[in-house]
N, C-alpha and C. Protein backbone atom coordinates (compact mmCIF):
# COMPACT_ATOMS: atom_id res chain seq x y z
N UNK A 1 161.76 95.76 -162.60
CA UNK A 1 163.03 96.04 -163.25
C UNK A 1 164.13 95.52 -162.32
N UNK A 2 164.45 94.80 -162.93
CA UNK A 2 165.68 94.13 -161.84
C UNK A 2 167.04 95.43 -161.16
N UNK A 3 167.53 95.92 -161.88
CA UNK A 3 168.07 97.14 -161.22
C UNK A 3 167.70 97.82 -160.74
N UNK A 4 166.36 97.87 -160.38
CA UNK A 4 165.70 99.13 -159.77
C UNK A 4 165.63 98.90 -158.24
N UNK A 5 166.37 99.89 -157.61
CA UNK A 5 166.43 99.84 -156.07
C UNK A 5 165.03 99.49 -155.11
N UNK A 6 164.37 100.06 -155.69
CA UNK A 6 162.81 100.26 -154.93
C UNK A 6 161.94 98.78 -155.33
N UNK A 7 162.74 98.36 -156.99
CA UNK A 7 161.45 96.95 -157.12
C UNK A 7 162.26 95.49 -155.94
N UNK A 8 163.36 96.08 -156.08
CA UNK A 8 164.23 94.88 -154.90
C UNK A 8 163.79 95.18 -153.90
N UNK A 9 163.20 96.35 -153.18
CA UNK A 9 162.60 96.61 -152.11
C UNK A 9 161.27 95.61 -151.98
N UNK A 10 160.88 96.14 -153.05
CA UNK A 10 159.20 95.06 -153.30
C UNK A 10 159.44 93.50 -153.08
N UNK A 11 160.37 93.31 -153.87
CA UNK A 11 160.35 92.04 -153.90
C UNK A 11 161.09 91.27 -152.46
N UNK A 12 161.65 92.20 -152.08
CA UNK A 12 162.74 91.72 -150.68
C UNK A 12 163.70 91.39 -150.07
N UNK A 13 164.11 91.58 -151.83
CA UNK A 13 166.19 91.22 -151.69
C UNK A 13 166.57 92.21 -151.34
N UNK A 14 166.02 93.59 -150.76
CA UNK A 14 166.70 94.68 -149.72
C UNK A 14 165.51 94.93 -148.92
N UNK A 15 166.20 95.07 -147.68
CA UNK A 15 165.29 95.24 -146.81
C UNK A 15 164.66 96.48 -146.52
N UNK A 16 163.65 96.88 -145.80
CA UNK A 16 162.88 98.00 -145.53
C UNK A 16 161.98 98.15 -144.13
N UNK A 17 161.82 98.97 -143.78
CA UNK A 17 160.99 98.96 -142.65
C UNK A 17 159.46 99.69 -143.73
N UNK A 18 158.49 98.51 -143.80
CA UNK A 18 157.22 98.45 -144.07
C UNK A 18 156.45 99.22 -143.40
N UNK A 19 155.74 99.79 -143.86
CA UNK A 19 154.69 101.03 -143.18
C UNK A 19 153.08 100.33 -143.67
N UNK A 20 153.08 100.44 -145.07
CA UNK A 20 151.64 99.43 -145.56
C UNK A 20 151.69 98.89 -146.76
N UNK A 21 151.20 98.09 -146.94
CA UNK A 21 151.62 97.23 -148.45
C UNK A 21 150.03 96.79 -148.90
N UNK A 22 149.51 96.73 -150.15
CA UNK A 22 148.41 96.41 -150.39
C UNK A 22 148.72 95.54 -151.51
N UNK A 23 148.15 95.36 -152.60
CA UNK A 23 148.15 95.09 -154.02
C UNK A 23 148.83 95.57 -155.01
N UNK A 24 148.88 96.46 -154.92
CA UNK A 24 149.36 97.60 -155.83
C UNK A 24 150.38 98.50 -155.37
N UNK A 25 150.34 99.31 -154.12
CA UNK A 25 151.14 100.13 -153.43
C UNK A 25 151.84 99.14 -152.12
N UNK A 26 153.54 99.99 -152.03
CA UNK A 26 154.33 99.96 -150.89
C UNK A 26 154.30 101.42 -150.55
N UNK A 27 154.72 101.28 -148.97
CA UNK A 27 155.29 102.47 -148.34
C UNK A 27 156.10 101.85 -147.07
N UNK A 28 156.88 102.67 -147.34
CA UNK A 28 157.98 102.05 -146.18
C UNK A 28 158.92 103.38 -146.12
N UNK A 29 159.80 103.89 -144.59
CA UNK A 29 160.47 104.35 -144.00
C UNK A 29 161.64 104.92 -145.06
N UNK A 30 161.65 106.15 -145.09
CA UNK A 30 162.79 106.49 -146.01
C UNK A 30 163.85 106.39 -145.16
N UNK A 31 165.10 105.72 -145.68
CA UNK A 31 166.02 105.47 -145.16
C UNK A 31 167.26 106.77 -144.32
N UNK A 32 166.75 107.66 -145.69
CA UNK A 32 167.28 109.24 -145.26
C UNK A 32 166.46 109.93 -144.75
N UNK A 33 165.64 110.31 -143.78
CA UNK A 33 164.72 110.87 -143.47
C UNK A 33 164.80 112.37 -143.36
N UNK A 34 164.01 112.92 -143.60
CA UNK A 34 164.47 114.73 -143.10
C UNK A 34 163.71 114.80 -142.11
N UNK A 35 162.78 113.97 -141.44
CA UNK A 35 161.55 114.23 -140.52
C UNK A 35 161.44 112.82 -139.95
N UNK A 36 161.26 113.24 -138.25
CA UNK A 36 160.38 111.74 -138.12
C UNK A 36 159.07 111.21 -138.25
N UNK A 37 158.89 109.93 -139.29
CA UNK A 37 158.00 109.92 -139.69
C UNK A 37 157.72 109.94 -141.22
N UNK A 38 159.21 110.59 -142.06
CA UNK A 38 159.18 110.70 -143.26
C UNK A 38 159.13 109.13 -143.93
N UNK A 39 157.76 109.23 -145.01
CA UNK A 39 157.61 107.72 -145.20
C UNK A 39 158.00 107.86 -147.01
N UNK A 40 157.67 106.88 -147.57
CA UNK A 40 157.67 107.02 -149.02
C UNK A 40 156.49 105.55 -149.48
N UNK A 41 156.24 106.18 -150.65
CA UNK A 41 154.70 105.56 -151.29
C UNK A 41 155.20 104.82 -152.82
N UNK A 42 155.28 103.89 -153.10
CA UNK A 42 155.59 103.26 -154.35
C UNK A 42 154.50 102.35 -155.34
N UNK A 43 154.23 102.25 -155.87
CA UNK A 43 153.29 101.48 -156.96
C UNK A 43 154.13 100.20 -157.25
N UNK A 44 153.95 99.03 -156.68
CA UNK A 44 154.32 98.06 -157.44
C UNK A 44 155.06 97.42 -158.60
N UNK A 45 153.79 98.01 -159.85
CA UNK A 45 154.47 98.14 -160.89
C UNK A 45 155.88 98.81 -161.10
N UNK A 46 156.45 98.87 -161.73
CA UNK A 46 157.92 99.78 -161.91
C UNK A 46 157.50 100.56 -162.82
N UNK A 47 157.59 101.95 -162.67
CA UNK A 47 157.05 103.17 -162.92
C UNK A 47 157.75 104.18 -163.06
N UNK A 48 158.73 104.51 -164.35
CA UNK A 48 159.54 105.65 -164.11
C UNK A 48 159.43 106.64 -162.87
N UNK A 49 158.45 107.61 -164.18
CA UNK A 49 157.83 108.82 -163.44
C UNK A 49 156.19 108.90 -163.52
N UNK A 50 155.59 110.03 -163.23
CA UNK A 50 154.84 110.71 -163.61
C UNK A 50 154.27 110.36 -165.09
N UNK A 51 155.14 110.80 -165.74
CA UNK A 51 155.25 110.88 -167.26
C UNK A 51 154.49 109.43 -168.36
N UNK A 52 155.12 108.74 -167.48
CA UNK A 52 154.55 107.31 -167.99
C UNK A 52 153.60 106.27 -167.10
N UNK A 53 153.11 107.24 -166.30
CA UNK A 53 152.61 106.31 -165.24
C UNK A 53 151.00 105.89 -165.68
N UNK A 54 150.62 104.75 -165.75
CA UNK A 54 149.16 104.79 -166.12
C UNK A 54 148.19 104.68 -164.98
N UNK A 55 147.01 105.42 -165.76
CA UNK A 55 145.76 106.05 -165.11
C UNK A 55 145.24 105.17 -163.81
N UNK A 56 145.37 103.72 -164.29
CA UNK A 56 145.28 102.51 -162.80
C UNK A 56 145.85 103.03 -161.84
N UNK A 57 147.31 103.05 -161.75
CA UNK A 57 148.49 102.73 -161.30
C UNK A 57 148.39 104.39 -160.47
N UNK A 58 147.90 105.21 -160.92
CA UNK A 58 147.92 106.09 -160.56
C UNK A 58 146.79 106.31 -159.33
N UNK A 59 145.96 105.93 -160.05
CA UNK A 59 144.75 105.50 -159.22
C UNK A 59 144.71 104.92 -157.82
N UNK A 60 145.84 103.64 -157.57
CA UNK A 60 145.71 103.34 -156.73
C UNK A 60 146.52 103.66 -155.88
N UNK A 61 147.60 104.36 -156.17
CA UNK A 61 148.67 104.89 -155.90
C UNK A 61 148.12 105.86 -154.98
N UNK A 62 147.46 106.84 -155.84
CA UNK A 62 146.56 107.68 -154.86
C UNK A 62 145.82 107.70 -153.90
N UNK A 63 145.03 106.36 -154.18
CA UNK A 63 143.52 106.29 -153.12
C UNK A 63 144.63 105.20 -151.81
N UNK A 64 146.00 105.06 -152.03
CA UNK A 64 146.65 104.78 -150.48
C UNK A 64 146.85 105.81 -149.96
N UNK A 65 147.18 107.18 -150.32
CA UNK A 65 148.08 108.26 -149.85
C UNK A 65 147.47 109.03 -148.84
N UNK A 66 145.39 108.72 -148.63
CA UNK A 66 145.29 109.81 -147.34
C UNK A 66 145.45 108.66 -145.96
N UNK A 67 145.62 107.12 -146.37
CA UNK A 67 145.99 106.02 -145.50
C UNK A 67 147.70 106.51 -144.80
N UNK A 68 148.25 106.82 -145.78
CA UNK A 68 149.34 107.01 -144.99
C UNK A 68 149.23 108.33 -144.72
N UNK A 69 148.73 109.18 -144.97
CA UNK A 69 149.32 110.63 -144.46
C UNK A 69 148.25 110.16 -143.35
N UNK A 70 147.39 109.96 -142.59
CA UNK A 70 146.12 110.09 -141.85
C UNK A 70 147.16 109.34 -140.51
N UNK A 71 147.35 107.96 -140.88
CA UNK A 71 148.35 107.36 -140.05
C UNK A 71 149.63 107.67 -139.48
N UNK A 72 150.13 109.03 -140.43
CA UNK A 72 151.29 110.11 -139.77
C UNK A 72 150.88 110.98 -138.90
N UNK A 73 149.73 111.22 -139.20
CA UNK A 73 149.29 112.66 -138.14
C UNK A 73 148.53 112.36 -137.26
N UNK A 74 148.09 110.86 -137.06
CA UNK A 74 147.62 110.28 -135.51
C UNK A 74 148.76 109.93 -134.80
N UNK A 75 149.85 109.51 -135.34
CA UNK A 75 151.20 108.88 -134.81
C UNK A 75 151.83 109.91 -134.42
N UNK A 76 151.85 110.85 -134.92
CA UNK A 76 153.09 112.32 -134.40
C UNK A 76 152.94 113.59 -134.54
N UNK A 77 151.29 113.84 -134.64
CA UNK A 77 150.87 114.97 -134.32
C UNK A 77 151.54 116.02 -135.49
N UNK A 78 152.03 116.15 -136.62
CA UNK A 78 152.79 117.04 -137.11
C UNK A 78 152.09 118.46 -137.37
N UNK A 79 152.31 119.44 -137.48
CA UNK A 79 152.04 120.75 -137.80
C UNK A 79 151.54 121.28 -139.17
N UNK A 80 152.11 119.84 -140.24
CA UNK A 80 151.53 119.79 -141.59
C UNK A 80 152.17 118.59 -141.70
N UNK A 81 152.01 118.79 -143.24
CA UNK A 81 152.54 117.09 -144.27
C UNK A 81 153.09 117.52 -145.46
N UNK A 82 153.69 117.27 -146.18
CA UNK A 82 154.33 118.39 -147.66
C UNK A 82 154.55 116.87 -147.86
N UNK A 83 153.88 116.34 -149.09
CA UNK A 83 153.65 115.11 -150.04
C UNK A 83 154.71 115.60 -151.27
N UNK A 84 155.75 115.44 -151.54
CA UNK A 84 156.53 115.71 -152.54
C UNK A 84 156.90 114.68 -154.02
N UNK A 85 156.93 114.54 -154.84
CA UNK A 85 157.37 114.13 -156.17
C UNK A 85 158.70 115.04 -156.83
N UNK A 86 159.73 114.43 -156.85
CA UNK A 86 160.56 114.68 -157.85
C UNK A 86 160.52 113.80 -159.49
N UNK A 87 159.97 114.85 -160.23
CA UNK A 87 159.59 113.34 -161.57
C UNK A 87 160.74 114.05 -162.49
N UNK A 88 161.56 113.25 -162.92
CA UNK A 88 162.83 113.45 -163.87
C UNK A 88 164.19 114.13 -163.39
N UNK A 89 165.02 113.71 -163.62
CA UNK A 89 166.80 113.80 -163.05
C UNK A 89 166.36 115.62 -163.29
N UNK A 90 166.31 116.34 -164.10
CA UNK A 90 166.06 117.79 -163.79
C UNK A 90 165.13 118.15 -162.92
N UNK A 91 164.68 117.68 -162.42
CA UNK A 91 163.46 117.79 -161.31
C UNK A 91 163.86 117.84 -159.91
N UNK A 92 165.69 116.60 -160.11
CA UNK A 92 165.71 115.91 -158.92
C UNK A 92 165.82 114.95 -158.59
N UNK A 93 165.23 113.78 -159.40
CA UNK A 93 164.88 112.34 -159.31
C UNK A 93 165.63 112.38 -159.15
N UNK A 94 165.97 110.94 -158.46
CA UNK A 94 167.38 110.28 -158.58
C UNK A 94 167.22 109.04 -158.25
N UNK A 95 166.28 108.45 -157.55
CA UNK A 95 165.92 107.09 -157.92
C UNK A 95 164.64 107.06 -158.89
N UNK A 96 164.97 106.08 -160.03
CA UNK A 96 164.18 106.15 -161.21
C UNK A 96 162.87 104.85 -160.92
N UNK A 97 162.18 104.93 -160.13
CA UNK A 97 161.04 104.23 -160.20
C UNK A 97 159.89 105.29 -159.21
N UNK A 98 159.08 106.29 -159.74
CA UNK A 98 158.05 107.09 -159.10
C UNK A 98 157.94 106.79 -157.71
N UNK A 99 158.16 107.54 -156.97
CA UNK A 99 157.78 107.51 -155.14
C UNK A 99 157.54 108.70 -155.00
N UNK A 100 156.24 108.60 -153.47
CA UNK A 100 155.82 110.00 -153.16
C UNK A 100 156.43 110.04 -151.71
N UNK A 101 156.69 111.20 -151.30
CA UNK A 101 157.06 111.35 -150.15
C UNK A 101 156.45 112.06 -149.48
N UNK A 102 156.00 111.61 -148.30
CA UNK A 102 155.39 112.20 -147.20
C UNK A 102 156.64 112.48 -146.10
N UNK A 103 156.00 113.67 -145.74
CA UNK A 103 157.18 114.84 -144.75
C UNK A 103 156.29 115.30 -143.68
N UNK A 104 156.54 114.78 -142.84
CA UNK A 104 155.75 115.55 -141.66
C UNK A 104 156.90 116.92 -141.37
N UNK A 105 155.64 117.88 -141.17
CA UNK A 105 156.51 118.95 -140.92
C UNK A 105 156.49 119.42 -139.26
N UNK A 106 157.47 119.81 -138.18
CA UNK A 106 156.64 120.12 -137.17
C UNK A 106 157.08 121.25 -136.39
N UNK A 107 158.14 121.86 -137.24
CA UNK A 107 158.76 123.38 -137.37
C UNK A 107 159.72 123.80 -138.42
N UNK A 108 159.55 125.67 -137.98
CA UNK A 108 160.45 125.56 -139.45
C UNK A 108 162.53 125.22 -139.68
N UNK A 109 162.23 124.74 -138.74
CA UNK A 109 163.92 124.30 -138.52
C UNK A 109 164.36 122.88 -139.15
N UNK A 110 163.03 122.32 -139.62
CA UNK A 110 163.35 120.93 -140.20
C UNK A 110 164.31 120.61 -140.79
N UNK A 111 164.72 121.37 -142.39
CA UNK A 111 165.59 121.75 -143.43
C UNK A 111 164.77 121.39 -144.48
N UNK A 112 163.65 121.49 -144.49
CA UNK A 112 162.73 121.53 -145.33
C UNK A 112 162.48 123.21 -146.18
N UNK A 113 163.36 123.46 -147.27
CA UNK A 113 162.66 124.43 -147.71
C UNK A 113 162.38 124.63 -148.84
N UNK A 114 160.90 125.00 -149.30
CA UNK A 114 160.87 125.18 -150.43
C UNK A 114 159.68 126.53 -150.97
N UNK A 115 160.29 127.67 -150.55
CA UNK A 115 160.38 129.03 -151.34
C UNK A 115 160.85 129.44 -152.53
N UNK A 116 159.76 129.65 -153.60
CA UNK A 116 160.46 130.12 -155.02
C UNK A 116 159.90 131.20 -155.17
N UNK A 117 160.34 131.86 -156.48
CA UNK A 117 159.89 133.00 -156.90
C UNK A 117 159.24 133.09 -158.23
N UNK A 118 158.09 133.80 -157.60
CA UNK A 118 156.70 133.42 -158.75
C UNK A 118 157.19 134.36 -159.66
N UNK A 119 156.36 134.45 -160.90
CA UNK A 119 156.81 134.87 -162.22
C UNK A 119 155.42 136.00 -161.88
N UNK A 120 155.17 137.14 -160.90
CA UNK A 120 153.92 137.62 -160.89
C UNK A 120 154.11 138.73 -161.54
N UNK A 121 153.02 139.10 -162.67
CA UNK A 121 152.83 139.95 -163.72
C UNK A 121 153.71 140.02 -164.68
N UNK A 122 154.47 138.34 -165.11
CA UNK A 122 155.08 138.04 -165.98
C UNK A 122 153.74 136.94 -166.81
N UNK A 123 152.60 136.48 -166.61
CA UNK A 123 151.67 135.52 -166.56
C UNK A 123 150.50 136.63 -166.69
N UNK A 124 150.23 137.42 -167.98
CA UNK A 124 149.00 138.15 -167.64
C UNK A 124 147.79 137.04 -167.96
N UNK A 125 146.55 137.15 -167.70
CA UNK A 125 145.17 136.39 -168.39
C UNK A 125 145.50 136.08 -170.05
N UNK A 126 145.82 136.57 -170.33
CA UNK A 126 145.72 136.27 -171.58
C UNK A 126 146.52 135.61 -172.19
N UNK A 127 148.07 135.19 -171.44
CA UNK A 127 149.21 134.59 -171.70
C UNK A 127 148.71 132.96 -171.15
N UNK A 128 147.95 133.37 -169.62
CA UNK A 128 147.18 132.19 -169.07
C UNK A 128 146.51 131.39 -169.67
N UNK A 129 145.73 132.15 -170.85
CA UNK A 129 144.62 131.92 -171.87
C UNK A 129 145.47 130.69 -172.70
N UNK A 130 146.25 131.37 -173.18
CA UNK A 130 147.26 130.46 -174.22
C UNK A 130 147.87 129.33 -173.81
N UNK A 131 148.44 129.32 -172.65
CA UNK A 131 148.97 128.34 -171.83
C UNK A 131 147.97 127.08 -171.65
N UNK A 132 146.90 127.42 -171.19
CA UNK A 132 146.20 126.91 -171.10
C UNK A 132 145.47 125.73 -172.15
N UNK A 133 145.25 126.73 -173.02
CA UNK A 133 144.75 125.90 -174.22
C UNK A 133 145.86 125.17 -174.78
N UNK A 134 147.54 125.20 -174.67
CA UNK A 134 148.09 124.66 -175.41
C UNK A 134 147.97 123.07 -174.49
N UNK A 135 147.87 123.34 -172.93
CA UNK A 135 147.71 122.30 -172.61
C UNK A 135 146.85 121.13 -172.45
N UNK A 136 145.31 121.87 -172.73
CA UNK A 136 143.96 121.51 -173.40
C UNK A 136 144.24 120.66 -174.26
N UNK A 137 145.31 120.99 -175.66
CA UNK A 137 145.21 120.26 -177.16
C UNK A 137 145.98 119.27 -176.62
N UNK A 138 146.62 119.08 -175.72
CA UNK A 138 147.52 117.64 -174.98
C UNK A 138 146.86 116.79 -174.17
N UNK A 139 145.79 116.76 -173.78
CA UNK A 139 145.72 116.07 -172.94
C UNK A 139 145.05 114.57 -173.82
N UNK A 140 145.33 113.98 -173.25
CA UNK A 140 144.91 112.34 -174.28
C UNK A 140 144.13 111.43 -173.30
């Protein structure tokens, strides 16, 4: 997509600090980092979200991601990794071509936070039951 910040990345009319590039997947240095070490993971293809992403694309997308997280935590030792997706402007997105982000975590002072509040014994089994199956009759 020619407007798309991340496929100009790919292609090279903006620059990036490269982390690993294969066939299919980029990852390169988020420019804003919250962590050192915070990288980001892209699919080639131009890929909204989630939503539209196909089963390949996904595929390979994935089978890079323990390459880069494995290569963060020999490089800087972190305490964890929190792999994040924002998929859709209500979500968060805000650049519209799918990226995963890897976060090394290596205390809790990072500004990394993400504490919510569960819906517990608003979700009985049987509401689960339903939920469930409605998402059963969706899947394609």
């Amino acid at each position: 997509m020619s407007d798309c910040i991340f496929c100009k990345i790919i292609d090279g009319s903006i620059p990036s600090t490269k982390v690993y590039e294969d066939e299919n997947v980029y990852a390169f240095m988020d420019v804003f980092p919250l962590t050192k070490g915070h990288t980001l993971l892209i699919p080639k293809q131009h890929v909204q979200d989630l939503f539209e992403m196909p089963e390949e694309v996904a595929r390979n997308l994935y089978a890079a991601a323990p390459k880069i997280a494995n290569a963060i935590k020999a490089a800087f030792q972190p305490q964890g990794l929190n792999t994040l997706n924002n998929n859709g402007a209500f979500a968060g997105q805000s650049v519209f071509h799918y990226h995963l982000h890897f976060i090394p975590r290596y205390d809790e002072t990072d500004g990394l936070k993400l504490n919510w509040e569960t819906k517990q014994g608003e979700f009985t089994p049987d509401i689960l039951q339903s939920v469930a199956a409605q998402i059963k009759e969706n899947l394609k």
